[in-house]
C-alpha atoms as a PDB file:
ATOM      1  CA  UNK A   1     -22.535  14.663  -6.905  1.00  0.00           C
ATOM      2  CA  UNK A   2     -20.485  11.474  -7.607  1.00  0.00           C
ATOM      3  CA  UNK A   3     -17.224  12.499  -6.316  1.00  0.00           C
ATOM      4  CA  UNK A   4     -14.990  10.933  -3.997  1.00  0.00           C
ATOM      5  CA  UNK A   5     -15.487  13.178  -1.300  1.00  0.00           C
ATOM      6  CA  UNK A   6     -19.087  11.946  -0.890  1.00  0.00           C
ATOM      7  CA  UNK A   7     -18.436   8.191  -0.869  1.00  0.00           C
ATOM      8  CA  UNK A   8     -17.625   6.891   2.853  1.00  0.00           C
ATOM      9  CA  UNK A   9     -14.349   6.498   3.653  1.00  0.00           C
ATOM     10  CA  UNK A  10     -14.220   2.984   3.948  1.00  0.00           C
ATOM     11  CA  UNK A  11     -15.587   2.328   0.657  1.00  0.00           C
ATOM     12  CA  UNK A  12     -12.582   4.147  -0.961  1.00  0.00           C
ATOM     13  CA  UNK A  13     -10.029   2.043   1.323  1.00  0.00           C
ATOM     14  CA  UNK A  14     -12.089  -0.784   0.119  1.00  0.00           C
ATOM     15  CA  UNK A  15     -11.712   0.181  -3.607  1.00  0.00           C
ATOM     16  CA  UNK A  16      -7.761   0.530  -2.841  1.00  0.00           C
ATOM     17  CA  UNK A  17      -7.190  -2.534  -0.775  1.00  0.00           C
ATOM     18  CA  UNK A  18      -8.923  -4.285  -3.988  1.00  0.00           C
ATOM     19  CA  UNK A  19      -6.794  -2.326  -6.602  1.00  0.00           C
ATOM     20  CA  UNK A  20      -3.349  -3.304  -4.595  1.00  0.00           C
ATOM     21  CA  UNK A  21      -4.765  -7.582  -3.753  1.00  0.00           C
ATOM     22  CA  UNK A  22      -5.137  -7.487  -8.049  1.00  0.00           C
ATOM     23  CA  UNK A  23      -1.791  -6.137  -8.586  1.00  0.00           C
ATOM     24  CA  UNK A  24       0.373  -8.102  -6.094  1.00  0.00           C
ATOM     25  CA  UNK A  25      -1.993 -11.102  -7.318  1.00  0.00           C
ATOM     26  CA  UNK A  26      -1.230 -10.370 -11.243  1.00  0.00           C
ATOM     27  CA  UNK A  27       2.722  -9.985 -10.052  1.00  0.00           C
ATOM     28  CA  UNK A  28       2.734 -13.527  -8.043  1.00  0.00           C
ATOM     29  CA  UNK A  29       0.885 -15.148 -10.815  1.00  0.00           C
ATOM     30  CA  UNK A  30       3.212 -14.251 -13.815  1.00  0.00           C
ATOM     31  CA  UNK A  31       5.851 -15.323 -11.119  1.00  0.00           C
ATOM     32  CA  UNK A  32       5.343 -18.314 -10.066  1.00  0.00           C
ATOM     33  CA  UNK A  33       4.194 -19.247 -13.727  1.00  0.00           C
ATOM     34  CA  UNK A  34       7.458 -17.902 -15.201  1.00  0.00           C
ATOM     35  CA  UNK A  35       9.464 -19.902 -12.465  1.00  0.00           C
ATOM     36  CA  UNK A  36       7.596 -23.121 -13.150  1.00  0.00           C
ATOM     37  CA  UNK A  37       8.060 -22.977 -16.945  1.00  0.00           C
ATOM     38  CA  UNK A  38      12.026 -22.998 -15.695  1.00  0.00           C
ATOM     39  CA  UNK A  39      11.589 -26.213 -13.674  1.00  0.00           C
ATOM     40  CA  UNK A  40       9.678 -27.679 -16.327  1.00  0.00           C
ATOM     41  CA  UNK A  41      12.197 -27.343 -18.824  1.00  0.00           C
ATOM     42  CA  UNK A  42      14.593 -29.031 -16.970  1.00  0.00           C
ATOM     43  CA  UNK A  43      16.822 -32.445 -17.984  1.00  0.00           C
ATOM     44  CA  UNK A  44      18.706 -33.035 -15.488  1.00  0.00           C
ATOM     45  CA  UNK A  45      19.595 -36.249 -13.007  1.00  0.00           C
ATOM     46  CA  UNK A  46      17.096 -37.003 -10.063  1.00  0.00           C
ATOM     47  CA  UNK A  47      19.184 -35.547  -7.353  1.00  0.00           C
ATOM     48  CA  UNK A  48      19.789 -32.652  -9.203  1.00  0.00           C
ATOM     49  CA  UNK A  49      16.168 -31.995 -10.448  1.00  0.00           C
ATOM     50  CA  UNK A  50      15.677 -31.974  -6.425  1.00  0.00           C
ATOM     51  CA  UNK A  51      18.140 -29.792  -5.130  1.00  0.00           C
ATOM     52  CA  UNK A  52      17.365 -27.211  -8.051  1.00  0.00           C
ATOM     53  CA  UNK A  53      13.385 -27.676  -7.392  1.00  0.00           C
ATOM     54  CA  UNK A  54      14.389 -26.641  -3.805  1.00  0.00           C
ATOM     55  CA  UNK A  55      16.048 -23.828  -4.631  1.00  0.00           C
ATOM     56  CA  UNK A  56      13.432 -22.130  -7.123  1.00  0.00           C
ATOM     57  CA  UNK A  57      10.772 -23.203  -4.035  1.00  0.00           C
ATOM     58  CA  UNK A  58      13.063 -20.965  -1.590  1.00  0.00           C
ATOM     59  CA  UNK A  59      13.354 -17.822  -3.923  1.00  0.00           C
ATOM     60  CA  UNK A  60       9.896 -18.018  -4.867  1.00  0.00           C
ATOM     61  CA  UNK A  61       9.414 -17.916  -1.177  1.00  0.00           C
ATOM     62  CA  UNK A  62      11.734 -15.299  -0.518  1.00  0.00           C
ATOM     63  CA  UNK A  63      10.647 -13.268  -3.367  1.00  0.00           C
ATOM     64  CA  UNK A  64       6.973 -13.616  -1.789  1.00  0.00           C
ATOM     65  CA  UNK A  65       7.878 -12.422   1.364  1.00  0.00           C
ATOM     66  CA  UNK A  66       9.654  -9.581   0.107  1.00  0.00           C
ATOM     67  CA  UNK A  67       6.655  -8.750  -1.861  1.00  0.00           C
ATOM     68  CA  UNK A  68       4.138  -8.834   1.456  1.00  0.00           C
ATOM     69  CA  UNK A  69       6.707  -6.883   3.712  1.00  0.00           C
ATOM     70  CA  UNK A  70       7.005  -3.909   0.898  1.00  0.00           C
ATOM     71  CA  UNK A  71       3.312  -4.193   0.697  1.00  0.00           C
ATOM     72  CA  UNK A  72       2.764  -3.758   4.679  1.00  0.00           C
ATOM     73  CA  UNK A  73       5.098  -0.922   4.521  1.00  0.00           C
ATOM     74  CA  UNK A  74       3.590   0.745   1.851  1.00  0.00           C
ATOM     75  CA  UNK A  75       0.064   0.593   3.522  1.00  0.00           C
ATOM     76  CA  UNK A  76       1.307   1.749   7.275  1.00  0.00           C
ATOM     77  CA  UNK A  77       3.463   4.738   5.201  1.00  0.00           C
ATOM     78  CA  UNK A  78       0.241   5.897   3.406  1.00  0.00           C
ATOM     79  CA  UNK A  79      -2.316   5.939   6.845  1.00  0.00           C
ATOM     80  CA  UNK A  80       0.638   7.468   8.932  1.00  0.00           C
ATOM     81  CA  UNK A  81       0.918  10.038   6.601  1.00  0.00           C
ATOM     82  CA  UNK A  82      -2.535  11.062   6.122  1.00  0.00           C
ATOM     83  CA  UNK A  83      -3.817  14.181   7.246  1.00  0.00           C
ATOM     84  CA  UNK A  84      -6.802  13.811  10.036  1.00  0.00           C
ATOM     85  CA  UNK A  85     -10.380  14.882   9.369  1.00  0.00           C
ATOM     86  CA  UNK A  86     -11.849  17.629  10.104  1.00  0.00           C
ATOM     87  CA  UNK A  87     -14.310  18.172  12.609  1.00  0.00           C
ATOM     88  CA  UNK A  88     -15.371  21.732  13.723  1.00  0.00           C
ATOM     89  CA  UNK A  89     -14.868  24.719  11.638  1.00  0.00           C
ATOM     90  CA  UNK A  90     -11.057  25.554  12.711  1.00  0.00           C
ATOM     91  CA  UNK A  91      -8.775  22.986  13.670  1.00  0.00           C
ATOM     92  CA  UNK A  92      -5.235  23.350  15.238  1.00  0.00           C
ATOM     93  CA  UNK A  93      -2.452  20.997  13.895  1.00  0.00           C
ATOM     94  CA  UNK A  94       1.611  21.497  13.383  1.00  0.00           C
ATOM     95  CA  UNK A  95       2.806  23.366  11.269  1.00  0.00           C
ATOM     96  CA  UNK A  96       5.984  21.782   8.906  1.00  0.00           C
ATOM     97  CA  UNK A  97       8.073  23.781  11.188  1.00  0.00           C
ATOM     98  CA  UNK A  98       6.476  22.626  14.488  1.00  0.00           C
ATOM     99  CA  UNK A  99       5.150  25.766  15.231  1.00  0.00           C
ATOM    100  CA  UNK A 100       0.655  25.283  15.611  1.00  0.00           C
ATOM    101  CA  UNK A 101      -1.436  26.394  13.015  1.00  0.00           C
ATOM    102  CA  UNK A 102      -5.313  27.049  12.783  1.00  0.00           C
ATOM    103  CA  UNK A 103      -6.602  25.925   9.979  1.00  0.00           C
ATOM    104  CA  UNK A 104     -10.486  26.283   8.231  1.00  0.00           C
ATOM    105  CA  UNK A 105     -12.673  23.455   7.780  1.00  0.00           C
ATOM    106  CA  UNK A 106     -14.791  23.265   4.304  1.00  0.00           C
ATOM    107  CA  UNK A 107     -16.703  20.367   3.086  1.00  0.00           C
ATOM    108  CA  UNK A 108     -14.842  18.540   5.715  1.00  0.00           C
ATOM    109  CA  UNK A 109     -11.127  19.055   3.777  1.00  0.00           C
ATOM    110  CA  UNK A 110      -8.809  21.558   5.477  1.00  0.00           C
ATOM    111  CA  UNK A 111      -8.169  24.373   3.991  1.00  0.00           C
ATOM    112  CA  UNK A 112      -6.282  27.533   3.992  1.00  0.00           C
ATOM    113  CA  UNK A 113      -4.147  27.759   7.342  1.00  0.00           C
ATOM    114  CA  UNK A 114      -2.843  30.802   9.133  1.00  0.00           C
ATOM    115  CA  UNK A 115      -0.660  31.705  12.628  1.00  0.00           C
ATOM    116  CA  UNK A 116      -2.995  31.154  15.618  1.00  0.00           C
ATOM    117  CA  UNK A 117      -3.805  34.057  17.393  1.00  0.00           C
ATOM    118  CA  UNK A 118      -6.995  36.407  18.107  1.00  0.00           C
END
């Protein structure tokens, strides 16, 4: 068996956290080239050259830091949202409605839940 549900957990974060560096790496590349090829076309006066180059430095900033803020929220969104582990056979979490529920334990997913009682 080569499924995911074998592999450690961290090695699956690991895969993801790799997956998501590549991407926002690929985005900030094609960026920062794109807003380079726009200061390197150009022709204007000295002073102006520098107050523009200034500019495209602060968006580029901007844009970065906007990029690494969605990125953090994306990542504490997904692990506060996950569902715990199992460990034991039954487990008691809430319910959607707040009320608990017991739920069965197989291969270390939860499965099908149902009102506590005896």
């Amino acid at each position: 068996m080569s499924s995911s549900a074998t592999q450690p957990p961290v090695l699956v974060n690991l895969g993801i956290l790799f997956v998501l560096a590549a991407l926002a790496g690929a985005f900030a590349l094609v960026l920062f080239s794109a807003l380079g090829r726009v200061e390197s076309r150009a022709h204007w006066g000295r002073e102006k050259g520098i107050a523009r180059g200034r500019r495209l430095e602060r968006r580029a900033f901007g844009i970065g830091v906007i990029v690494v803020v969605a990125m953090v929220a994306a990542g504490l969104t997904i692990y506060l949202n996950r569902t715990p582990p199992c460990k034991g056979k039954i487990v008691v979490v809430t319910g959607p409605n707040g009320a608990k529920l017991e739920c069965l334990c197989e291969q270390g997913k939860r499965g099908a839940c149902f009102d506590p009682g005896p």
